[in-house]
Protein backbone atom coordinates (compact mmCIF):
# COMPACT_ATOMS: atom_id res chain seq x y z
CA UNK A 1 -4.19 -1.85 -9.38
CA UNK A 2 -2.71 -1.60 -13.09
CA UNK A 3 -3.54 -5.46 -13.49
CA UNK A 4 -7.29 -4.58 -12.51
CA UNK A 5 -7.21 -1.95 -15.09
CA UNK A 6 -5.82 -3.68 -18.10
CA UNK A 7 -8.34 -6.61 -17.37
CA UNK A 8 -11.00 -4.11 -16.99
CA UNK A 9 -9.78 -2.04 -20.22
CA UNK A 10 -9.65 -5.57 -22.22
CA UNK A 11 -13.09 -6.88 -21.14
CA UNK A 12 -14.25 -3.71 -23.62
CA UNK A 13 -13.11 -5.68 -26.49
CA UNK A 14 -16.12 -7.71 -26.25
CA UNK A 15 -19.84 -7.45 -26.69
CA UNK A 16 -20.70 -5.52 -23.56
CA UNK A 17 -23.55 -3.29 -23.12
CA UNK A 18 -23.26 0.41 -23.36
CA UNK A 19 -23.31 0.66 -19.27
CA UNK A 20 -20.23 -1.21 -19.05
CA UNK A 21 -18.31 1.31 -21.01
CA UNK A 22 -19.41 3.61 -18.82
CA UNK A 23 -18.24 2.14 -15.52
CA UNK A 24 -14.62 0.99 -17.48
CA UNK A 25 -14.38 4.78 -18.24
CA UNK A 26 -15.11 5.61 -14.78
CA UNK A 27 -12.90 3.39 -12.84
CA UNK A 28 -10.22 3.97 -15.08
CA UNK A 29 -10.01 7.62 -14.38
CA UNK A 30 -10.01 6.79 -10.58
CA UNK A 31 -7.06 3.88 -10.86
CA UNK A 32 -4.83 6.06 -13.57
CA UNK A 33 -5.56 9.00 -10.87
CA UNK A 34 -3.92 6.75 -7.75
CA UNK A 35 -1.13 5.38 -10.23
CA UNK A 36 -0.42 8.99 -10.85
CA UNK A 37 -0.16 9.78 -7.19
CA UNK A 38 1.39 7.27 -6.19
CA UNK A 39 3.97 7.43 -8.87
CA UNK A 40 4.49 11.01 -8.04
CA UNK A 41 5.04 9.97 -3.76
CA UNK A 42 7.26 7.63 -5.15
CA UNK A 43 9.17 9.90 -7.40
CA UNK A 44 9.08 7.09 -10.38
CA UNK A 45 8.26 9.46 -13.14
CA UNK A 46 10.52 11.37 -15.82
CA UNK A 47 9.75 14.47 -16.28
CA UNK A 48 8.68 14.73 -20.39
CA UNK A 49 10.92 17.14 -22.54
CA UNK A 50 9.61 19.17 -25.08
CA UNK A 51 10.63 19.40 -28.83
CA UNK A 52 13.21 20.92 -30.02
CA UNK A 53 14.07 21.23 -33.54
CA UNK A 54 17.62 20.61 -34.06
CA UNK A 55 19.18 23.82 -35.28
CA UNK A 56 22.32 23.87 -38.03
């Protein structure tokens, strides 16, 4: 899935009519949505940690 969506993602480097961008933008929210999910089923994420300013 994440090899369809880089090829897809680097096709919009070149001269493509404005539909294309539309269907790239499309499919990418539906393949980043099942890599989420299935990222999250497999427990591969780290949680993110917010700043903190160290304190002296």
């Amino acid at each position: 899935m994440d090899s369809i969506l880089s090829i897809l993602l680097l096709l919009c480097l070149a001269d493509m009519p404005c539909g294309y961008f539309q269907f790239a933008r499309f499919i990418s929210l539906i393949g980043f949505a099942v890599l989420a999910y299935q990222a999250n089923e497999q427990k591969k994420y780290k949680p993110i940690r917010s700043f903190r300013p160290y304190r002296f």
